[in-house]
Protein backbone atom coordinates (compact mmCIF):
# COMPACT_ATOMS: atom_id res chain seq x y z
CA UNK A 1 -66.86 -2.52 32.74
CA UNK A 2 -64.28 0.43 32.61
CA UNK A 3 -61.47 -1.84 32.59
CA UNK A 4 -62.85 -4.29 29.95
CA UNK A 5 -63.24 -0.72 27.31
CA UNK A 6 -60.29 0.19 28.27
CA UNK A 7 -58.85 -2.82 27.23
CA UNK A 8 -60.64 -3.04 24.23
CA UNK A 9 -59.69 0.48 23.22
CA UNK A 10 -55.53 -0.51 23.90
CA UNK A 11 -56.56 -3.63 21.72
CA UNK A 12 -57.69 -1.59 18.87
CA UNK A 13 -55.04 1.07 19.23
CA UNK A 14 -52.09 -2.01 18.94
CA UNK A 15 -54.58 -3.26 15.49
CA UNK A 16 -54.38 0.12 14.21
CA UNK A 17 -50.54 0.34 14.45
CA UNK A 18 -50.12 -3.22 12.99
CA UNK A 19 -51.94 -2.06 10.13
CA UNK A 20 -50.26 1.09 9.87
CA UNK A 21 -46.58 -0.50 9.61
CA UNK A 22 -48.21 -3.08 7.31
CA UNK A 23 -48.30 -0.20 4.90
CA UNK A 24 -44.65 -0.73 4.09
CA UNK A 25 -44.93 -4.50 3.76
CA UNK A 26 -47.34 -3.76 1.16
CA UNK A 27 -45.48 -1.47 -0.68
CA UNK A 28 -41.93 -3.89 -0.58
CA UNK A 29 -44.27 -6.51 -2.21
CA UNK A 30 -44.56 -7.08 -5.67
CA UNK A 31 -46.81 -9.82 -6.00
CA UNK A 32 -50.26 -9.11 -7.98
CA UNK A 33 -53.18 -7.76 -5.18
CA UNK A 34 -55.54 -11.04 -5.29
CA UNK A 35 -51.61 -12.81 -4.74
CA UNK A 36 -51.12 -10.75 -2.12
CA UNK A 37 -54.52 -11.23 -0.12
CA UNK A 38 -54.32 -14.92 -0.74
CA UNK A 39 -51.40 -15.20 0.48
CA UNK A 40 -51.56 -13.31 3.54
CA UNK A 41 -54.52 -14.84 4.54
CA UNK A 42 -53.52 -18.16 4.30
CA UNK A 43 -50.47 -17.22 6.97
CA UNK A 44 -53.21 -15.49 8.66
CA UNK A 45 -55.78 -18.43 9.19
CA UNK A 46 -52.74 -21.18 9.66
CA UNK A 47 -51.47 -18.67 12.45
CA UNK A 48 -54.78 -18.79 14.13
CA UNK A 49 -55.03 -22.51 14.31
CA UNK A 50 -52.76 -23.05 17.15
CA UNK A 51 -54.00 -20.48 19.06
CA UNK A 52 -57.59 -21.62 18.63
CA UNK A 53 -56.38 -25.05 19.90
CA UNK A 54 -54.58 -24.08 23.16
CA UNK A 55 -57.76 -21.67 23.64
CA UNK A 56 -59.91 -24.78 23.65
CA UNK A 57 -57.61 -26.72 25.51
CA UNK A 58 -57.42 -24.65 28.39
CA UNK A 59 -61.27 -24.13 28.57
CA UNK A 60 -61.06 -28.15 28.25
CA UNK A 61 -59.09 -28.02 31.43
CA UNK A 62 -61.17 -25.75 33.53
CA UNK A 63 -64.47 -27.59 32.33
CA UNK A 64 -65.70 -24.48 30.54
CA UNK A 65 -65.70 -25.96 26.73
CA UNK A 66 -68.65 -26.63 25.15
CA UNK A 67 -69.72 -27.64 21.56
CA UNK A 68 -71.63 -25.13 19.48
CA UNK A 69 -75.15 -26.31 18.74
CA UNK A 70 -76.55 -26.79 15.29
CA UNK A 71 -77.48 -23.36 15.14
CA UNK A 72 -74.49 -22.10 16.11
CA UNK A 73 -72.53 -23.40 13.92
CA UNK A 74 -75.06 -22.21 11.10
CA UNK A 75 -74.91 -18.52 12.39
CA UNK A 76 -70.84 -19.09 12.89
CA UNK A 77 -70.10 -20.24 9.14
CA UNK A 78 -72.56 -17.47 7.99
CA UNK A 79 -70.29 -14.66 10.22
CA UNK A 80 -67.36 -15.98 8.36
CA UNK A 81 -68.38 -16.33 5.06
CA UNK A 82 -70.14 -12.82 4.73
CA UNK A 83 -67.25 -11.02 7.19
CA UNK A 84 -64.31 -12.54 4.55
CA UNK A 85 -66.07 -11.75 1.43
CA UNK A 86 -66.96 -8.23 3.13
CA UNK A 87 -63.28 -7.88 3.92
CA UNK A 88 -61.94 -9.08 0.25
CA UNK A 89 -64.35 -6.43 -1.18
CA UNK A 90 -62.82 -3.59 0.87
CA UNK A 91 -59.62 -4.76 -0.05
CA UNK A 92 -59.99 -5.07 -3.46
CA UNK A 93 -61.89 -1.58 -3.79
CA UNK A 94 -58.97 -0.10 -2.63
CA UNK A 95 -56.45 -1.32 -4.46
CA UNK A 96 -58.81 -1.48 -8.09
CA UNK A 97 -59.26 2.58 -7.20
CA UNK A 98 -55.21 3.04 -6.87
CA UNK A 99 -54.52 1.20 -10.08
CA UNK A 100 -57.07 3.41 -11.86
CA UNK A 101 -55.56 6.67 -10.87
CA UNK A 102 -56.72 7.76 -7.58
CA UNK A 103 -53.34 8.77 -5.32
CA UNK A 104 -52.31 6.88 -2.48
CA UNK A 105 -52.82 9.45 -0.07
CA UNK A 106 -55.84 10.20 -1.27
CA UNK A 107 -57.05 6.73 -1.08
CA UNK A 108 -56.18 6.18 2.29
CA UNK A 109 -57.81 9.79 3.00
CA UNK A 110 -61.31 8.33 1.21
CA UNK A 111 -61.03 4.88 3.48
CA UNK A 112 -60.71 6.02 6.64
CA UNK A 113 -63.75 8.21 6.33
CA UNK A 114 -65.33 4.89 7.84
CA UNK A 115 -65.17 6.88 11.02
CA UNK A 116 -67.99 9.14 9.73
CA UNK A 117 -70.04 6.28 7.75
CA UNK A 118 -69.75 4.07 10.91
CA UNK A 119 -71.68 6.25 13.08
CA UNK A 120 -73.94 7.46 10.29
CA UNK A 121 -74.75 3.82 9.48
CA UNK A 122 -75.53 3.08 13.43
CA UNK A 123 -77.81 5.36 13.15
CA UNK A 124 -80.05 3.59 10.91
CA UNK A 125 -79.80 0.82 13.34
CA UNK A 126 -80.71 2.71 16.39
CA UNK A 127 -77.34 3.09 17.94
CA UNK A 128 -77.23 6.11 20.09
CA UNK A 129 -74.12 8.42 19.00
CA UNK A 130 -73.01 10.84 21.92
CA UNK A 131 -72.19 14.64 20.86
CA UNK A 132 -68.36 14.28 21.89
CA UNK A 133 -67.91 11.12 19.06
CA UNK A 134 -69.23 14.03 16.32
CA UNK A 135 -66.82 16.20 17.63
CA UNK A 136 -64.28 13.21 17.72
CA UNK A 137 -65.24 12.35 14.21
CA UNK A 138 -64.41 15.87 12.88
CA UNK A 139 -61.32 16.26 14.33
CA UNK A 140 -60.19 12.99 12.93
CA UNK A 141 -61.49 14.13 9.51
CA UNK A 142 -59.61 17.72 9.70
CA UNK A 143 -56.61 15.48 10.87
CA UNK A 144 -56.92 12.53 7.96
CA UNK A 145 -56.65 15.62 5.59
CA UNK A 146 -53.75 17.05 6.76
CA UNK A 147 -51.57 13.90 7.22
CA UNK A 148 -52.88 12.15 3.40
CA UNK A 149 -53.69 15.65 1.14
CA UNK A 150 -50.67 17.86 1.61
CA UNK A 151 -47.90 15.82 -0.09
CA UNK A 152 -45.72 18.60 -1.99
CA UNK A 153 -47.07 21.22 0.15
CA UNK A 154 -43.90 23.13 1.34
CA UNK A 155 -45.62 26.26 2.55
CA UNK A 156 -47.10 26.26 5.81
CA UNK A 157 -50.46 28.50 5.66
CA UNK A 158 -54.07 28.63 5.56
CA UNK A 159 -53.52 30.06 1.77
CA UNK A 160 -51.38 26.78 0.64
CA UNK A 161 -53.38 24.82 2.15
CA UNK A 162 -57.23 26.16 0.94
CA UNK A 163 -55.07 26.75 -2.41
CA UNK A 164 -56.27 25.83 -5.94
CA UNK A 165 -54.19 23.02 -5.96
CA UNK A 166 -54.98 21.41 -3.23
CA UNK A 167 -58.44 22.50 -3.41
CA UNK A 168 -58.70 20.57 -7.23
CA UNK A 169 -57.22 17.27 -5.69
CA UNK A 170 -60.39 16.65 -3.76
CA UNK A 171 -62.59 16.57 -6.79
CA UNK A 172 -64.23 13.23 -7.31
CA UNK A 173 -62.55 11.26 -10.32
CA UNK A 174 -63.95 8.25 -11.38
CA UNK A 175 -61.44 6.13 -9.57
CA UNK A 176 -62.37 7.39 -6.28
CA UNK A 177 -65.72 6.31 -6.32
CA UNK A 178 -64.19 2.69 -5.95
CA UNK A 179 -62.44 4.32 -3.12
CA UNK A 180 -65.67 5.80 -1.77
CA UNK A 181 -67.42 2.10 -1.99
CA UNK A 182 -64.24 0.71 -0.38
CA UNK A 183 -64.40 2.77 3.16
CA UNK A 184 -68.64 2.04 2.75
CA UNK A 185 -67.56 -1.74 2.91
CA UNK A 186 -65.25 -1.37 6.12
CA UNK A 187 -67.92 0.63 7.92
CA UNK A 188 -69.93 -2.16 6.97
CA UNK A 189 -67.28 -4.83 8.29
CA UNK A 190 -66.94 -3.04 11.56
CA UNK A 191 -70.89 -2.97 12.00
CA UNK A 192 -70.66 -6.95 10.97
CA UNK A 193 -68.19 -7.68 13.82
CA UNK A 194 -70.12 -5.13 16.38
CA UNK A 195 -73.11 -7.69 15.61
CA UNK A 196 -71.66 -11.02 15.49
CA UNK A 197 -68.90 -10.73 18.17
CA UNK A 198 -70.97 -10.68 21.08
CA UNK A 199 -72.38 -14.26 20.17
CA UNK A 200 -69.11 -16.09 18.40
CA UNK A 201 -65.75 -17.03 19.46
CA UNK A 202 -63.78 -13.60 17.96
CA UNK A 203 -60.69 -16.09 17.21
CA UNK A 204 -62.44 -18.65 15.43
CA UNK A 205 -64.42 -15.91 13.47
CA UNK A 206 -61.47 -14.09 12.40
CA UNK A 207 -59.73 -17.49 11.41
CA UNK A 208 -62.68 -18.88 8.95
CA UNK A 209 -62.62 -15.23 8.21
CA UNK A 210 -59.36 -15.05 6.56
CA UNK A 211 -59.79 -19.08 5.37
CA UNK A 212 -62.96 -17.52 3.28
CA UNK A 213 -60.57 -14.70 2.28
CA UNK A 214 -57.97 -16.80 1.38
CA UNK A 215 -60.09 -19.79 -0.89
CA UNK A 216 -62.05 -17.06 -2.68
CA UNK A 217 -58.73 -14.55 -3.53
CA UNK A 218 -56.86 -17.78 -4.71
CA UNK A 219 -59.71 -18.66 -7.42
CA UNK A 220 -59.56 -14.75 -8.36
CA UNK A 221 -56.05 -14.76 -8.66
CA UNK A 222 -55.80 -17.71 -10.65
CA UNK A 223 -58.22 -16.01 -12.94
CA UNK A 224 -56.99 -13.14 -13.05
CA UNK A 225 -53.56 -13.06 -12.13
CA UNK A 226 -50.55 -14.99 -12.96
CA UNK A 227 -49.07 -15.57 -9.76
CA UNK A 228 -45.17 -17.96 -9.35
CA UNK A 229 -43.40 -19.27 -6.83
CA UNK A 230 -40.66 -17.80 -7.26
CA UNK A 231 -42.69 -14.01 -7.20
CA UNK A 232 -44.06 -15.29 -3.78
CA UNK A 233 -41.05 -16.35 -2.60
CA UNK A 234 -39.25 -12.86 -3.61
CA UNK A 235 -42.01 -11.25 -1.52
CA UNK A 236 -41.76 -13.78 1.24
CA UNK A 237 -40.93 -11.13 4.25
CA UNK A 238 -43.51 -8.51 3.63
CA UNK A 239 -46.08 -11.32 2.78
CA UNK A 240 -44.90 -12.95 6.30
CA UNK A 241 -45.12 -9.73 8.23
CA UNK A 242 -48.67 -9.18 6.92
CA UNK A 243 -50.21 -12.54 7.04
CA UNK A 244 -48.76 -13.04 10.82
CA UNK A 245 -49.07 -9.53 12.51
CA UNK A 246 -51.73 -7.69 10.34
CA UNK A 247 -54.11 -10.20 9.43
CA UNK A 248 -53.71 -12.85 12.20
CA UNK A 249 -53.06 -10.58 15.08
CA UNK A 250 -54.50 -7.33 14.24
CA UNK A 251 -57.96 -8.45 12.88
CA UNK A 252 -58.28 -10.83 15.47
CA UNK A 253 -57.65 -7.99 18.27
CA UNK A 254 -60.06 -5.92 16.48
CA UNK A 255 -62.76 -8.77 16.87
CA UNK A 256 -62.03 -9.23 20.40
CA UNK A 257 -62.17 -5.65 20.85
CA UNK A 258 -65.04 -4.99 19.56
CA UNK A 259 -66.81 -7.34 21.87
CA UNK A 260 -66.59 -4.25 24.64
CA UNK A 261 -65.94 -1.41 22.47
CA UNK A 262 -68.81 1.22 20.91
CA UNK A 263 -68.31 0.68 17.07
CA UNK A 264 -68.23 4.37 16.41
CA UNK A 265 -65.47 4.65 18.72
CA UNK A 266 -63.68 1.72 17.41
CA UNK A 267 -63.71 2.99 14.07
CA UNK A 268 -61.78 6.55 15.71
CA UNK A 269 -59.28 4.16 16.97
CA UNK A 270 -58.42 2.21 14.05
CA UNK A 271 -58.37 5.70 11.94
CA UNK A 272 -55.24 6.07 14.04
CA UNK A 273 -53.69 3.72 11.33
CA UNK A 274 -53.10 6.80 9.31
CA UNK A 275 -50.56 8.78 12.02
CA UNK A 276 -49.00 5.19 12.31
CA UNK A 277 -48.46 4.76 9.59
CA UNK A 278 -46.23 7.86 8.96
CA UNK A 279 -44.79 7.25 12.25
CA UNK A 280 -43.69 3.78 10.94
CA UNK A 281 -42.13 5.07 7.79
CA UNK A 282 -39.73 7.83 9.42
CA UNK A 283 -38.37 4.61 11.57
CA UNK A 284 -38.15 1.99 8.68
CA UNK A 285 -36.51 4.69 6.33
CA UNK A 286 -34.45 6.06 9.06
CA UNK A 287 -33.23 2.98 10.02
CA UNK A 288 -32.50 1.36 6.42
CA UNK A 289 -31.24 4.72 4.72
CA UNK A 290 -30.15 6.62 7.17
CA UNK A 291 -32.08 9.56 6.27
CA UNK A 292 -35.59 9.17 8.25
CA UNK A 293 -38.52 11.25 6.63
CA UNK A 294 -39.89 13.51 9.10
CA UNK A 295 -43.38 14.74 8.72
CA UNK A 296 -44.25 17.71 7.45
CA UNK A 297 -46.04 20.48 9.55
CA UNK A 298 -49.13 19.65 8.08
CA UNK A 299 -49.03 15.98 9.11
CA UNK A 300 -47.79 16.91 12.72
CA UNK A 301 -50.97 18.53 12.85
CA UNK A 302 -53.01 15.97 11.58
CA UNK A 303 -51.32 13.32 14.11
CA UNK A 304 -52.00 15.95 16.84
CA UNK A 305 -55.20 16.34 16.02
CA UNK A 306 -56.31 12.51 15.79
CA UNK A 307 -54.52 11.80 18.80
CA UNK A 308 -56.70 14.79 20.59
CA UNK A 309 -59.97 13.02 18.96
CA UNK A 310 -58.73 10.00 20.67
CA UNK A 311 -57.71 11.24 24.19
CA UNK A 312 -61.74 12.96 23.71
CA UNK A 313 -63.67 10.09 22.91
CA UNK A 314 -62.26 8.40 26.25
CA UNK A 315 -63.62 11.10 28.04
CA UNK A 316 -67.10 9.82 29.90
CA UNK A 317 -68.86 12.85 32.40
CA UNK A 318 -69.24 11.29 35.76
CA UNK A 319 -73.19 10.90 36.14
CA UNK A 320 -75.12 12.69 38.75
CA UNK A 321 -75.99 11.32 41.53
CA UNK A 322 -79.28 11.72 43.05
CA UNK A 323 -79.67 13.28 46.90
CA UNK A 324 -81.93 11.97 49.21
């Protein structure tokens, strides 16, 4: 059992990363965002395809396939449906807060608070929290802030930090409270996948997944967007990089994952998308400028710190054993 959370948790841990260097694909693009989420899901779900068929193959081989009942099917297509239309939500929540005024940092500050809401929400459906994942869950929080509300800090103190300033950028605009929603919706989506990954192929979920994602953002797009060719060709790479390794990789690790893993301590380890996502910048500026952008103090901190909430929530006490 040790072994299969311990894969799990390296599983999640490679997702987070994914999606943490998918933060510059995102930026390089400059395709509309219901273009962008069609698009990427589409490489996403055409990625999985293959995959899914030399799965079934194989099981086909060693006489372990099996068709899904009538029911299953029903409950499979319902997993799909409501996980991509959770997911394009999120998504969109995001992004709609951004374009009304609320700062990128700050954004992705907001969103990963699903590593509070997650636990808060398991509560509600009897999901025992242990007392180290609270103290997991405020380290990550203390470390969030650090690494995504200190941008233009240059002094390194208690009094910069706690200063007016800084202090002011945490008041609630009304761009945020899409923000808020979005990181309600991917606690939601984690809780979804906790639920319906036990029970469904985690592949073939994540593929009708992103096919959901994709049909639905393409009619929203068209409607509200004026998407080209030749835009989605100019944003080819970045679209590539996060249809294939963020979408069809990373969400389908996280739904593998998450067939072992505690939810609450799933969402810690995909919070780590933050630090990785710094991490990822100093090499991809380094490397095409020259010039890498090292963190700050503050964010060395904050990646200290969420790397110390994750080497914690591993931590199990041994039981006691009873003496005769």
């Amino acid at each position: 059992m040790r072994s299969k959370q311990g894969f799990a948790n390296f599983c999640l841990l490679l997702a987070a990363f994914l999606w943490g260097s998918t933060f510059i694909a995102q930026a390089e693009s400059t395709v509309g965002t219901f273009t962008y989420l069609a698009c990427r899901s589409v490489i996403g779900a055409l990625f999985l395809l293959p995959v899914i068929l030399l799965m079934d193959g194989r099981r086909k081989k060693r006489g372990t396939f099996s068709k899904m009942t009538s029911a299953e099917k029903r409950v499979f297509l319902s997993a799909g449906i409501v996980c991509g239309i959770v997911l394009l939500t999120a998504s969109f929540l995001q992004q709609f807060g951004i374009d009304r005024g609320t700062a990128p940092g700050k954004a992705g500050f907001i969103t990963a608070m699903y590593i509070l809401l997650v636990p808060i929400l398991g509560l509600f459906l009897k999901k025992r929290v242990a007392a180290r994942h609270w103290v997991c869950v405020g380290f990550g929080i203390v470390g969030l802030f650090l690494l995504c509300m200190t941008e233009g800090l240059t002094e390194f103190s208690l009094a910069a930090l706690f200063g007016a300033e800084t202090l002011s950028a945490l008041s609630v605009q009304t761009a945020d409270l899409y923000v808020i929603a979005c990181a309600v919706v991917y606690a939601v989506h984690i809780l979804l996948l906790d639920k319906f990954v036990p029970h469904i192929d985690p592949v073939k979920l994540s593929c009708l997944q992103f096919a959901v994602l994709a049909v639905v953002a393409t009619v929203l797009a068209l409607l509200f967007e004026q998407p080209t060719w030749d835009g989605i060709w100019q944003s080819r790479l970045p679209i590539a990089y996060a249809g294939v390794l963020s979408s069809g990789v990373a969400y389908t690790l996280q739904a593998v994952a998450q067939r072992d893993a505690d939810a609450s301590v799933a969402s810690m380890l995909m919070s780590m998308e933050s630090p990785f996502a710094v991490l990822s910048a100093i090499v991809f500026y380094g490397i095409t400028t020259g010039v890498p952008q090292l963190p700050t103090p503050y964010e060395w901190v904050g990646i200290a710190l969420m790397f110390a909430a994750i080497l914690i929530s591993q931590y199990e006490p041994k039981k006691k054993t009873s003496q005769a």
